[in-house]
N, C-alpha and C. Protein backbone atom coordinates (compact mmCIF):
# COMPACT_ATOMS: atom_id res chain seq x y z
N UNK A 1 -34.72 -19.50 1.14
CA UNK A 1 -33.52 -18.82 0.71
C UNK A 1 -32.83 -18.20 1.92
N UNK A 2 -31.59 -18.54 2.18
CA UNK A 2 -30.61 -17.97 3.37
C UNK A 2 -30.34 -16.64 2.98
N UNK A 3 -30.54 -15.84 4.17
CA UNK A 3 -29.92 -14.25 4.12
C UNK A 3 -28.60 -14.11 4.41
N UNK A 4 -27.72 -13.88 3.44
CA UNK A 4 -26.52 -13.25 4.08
C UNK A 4 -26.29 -12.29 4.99
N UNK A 5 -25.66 -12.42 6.10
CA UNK A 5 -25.20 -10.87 7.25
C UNK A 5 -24.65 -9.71 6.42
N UNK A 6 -25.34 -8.52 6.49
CA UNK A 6 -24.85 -7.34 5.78
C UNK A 6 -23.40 -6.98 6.47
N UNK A 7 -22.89 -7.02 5.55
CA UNK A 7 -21.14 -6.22 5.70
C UNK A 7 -21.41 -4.97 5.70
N UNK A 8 -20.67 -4.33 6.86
CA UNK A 8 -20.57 -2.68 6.35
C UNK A 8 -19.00 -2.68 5.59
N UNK A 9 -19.05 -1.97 4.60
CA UNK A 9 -17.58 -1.51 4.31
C UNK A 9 -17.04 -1.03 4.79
N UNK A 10 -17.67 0.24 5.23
CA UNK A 10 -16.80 1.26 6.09
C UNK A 10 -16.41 0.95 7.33
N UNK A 11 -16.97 -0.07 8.09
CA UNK A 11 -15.90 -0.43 9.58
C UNK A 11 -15.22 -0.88 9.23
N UNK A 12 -14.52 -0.29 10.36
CA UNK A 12 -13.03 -1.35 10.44
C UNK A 12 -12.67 -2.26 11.16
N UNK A 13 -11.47 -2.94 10.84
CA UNK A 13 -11.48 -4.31 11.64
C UNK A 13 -10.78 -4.30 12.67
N UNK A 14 -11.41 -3.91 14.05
CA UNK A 14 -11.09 -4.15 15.14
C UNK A 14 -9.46 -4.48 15.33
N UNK A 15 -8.89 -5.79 14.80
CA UNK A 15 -7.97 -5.65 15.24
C UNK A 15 -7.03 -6.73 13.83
N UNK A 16 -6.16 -6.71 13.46
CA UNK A 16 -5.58 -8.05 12.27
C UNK A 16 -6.20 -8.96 12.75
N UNK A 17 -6.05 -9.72 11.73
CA UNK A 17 -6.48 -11.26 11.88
C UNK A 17 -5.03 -11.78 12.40
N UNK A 18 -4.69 -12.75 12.78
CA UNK A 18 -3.24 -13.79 13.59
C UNK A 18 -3.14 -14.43 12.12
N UNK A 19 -3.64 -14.63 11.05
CA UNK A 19 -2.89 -15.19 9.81
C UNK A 19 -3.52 -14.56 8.45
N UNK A 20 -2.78 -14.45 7.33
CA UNK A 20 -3.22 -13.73 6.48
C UNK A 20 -2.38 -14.79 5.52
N UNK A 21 -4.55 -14.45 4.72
CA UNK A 21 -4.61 -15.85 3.64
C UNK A 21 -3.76 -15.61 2.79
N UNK A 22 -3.79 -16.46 1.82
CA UNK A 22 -2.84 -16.82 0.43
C UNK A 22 -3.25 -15.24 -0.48
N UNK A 23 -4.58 -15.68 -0.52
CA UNK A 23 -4.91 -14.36 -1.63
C UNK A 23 -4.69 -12.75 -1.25
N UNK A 24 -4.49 -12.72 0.12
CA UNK A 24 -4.08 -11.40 1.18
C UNK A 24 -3.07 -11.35 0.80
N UNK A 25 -2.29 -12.21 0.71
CA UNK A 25 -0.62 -12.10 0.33
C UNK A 25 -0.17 -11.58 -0.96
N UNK A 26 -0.87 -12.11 -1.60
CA UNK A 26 -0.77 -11.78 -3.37
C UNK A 26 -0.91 -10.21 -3.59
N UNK A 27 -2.12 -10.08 -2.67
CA UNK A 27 -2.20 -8.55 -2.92
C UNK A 27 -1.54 -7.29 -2.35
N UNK A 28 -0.76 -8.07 -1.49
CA UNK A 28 0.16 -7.29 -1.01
C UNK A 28 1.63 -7.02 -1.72
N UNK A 29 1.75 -8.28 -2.04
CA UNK A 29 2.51 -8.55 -3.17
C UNK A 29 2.62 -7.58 -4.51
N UNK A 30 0.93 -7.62 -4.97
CA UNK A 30 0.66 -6.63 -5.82
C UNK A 30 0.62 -5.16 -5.61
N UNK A 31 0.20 -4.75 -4.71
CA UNK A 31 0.58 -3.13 -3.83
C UNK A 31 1.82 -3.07 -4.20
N UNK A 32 2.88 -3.87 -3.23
CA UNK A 32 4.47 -2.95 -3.27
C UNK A 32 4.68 -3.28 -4.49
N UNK A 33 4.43 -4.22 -5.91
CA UNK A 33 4.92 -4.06 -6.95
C UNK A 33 4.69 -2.82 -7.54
N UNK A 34 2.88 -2.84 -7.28
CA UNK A 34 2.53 -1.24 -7.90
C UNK A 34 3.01 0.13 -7.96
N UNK A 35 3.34 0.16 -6.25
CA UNK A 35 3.82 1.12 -5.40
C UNK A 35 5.59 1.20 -6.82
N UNK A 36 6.33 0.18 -6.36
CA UNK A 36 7.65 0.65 -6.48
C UNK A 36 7.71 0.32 -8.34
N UNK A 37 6.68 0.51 -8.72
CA UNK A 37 7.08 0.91 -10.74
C UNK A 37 6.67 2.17 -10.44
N UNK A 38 5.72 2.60 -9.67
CA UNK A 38 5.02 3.83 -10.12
C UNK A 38 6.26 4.62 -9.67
N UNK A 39 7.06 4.67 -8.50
CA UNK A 39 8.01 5.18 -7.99
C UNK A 39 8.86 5.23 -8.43
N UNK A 40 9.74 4.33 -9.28
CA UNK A 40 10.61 4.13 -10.37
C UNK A 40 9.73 5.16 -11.89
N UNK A 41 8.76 5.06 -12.23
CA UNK A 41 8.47 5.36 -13.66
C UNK A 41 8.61 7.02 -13.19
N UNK A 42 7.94 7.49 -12.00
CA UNK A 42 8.19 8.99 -11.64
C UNK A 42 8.93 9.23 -12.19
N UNK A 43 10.17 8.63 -11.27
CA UNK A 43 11.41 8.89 -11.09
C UNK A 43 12.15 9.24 -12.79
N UNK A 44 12.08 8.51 -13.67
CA UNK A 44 12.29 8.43 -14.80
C UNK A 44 11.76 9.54 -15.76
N UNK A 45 10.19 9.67 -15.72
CA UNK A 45 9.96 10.94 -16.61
C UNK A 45 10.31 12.31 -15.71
N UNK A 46 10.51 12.21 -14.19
CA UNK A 46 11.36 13.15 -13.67
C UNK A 46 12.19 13.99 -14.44
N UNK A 47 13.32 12.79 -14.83
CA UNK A 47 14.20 13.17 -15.34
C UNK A 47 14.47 13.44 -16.85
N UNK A 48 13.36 13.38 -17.65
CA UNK A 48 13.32 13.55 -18.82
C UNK A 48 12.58 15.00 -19.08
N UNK A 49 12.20 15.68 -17.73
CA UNK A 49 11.54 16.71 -18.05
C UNK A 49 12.07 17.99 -17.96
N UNK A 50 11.72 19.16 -18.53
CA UNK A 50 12.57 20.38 -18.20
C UNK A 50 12.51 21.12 -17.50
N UNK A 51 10.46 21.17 -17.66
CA UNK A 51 10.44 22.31 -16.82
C UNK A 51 10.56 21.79 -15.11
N UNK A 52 11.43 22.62 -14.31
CA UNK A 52 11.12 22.57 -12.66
C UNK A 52 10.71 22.13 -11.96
N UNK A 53 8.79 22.93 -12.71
CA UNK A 53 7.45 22.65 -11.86
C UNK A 53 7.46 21.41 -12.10
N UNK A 54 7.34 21.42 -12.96
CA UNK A 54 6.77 19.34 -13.33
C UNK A 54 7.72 19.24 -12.94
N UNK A 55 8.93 18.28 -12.73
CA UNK A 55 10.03 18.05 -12.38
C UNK A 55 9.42 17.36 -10.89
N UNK A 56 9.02 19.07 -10.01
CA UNK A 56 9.20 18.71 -8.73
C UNK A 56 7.93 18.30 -8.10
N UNK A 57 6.60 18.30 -9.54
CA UNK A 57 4.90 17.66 -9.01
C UNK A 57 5.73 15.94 -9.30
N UNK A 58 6.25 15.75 -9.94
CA UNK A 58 6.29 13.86 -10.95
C UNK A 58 6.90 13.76 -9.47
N UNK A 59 8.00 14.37 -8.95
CA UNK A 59 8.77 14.02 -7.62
C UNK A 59 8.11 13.58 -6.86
N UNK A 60 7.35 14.22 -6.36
CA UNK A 60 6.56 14.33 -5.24
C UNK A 60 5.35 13.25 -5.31
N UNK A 61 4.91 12.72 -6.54
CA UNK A 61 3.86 11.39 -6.77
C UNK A 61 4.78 10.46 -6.67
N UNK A 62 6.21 10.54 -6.75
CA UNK A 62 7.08 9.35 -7.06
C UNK A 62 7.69 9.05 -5.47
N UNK A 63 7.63 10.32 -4.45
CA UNK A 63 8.18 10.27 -3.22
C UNK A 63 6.77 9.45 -2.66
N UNK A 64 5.70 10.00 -2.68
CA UNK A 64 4.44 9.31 -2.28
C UNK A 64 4.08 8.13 -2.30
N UNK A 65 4.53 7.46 -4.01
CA UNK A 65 4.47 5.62 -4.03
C UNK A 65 5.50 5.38 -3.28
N UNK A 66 6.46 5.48 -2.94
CA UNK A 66 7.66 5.11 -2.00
C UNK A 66 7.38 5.29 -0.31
N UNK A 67 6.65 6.28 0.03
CA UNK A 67 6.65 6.36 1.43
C UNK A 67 5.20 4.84 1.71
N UNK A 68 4.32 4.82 0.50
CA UNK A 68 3.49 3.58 0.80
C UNK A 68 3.72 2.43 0.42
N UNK A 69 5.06 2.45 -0.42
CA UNK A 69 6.10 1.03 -0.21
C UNK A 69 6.64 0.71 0.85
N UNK A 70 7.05 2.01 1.40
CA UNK A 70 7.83 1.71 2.80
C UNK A 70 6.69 1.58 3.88
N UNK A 71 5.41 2.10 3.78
CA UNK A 71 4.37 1.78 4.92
C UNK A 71 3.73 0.50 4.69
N UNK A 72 3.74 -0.30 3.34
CA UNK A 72 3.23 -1.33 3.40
C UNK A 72 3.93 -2.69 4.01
N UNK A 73 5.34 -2.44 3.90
CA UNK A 73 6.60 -3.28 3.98
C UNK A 73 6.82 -2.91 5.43
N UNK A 74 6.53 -1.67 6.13
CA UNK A 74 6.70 -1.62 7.68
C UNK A 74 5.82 -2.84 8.41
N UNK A 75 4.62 -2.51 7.82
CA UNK A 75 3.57 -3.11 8.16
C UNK A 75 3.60 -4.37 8.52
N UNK A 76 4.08 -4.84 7.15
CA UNK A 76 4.41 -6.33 7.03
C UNK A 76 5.34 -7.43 7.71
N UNK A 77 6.76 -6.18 8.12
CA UNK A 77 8.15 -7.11 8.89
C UNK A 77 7.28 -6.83 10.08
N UNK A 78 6.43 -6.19 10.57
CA UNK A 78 5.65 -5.89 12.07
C UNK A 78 5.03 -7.22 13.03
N UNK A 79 5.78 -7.31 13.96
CA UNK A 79 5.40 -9.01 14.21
C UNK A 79 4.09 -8.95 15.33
N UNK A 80 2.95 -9.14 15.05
CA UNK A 80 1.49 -9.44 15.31
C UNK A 80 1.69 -9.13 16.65
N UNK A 81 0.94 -7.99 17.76
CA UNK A 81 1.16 -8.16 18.97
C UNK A 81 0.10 -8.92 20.08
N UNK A 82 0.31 -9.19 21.12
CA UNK A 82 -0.46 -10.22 21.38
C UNK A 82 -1.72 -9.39 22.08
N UNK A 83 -3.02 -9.91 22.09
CA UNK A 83 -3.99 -9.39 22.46
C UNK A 83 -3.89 -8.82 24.33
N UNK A 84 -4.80 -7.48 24.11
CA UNK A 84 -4.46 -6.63 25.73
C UNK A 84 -5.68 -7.53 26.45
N UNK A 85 -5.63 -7.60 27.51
CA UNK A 85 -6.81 -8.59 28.40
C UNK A 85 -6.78 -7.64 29.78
């Protein structure tokens, strides 16, 4: 019976990979969709609410999916830099 090499989870990966698979894509795909309903739905019971406080906590979860729409999408137009030697 072959042993698989133990993965740690917790490292990290040194540096991107130079191509990112099909199924990498999807899920990125799936992030900023996530990201920008949750940011939109905030946004919406935002405005259906009265009191203030809530008002300005729903804001602030709805500003949060948006700043990691915009960090995932930075990420992404970011064109691969070439390795330091």
């Amino acid at each position: 019976m072959q042993q698989q090499p133990q993965m740690n989870p917790q490292a990290a990966m040194p540096e991107p990979p130079q191509m990112v698979s099909t199924k990498d894509a999807m899920y990125f795909s799936d992030m900023m969709s996530w990201n920008l309903l949750a940011a939109k739905k905030a946004h919406f019971f935002a405005s259906q609410c009265r009191d203030p406080e809530v008002v300005q906590a729903i804001e602030r979860a709805g500003q949060m999916h948006q700043r990691h729409y915009d960090m995932i999408l930075r990420h992404l137009q970011t064109p691969p830099q070439p390795p330091v030697m």
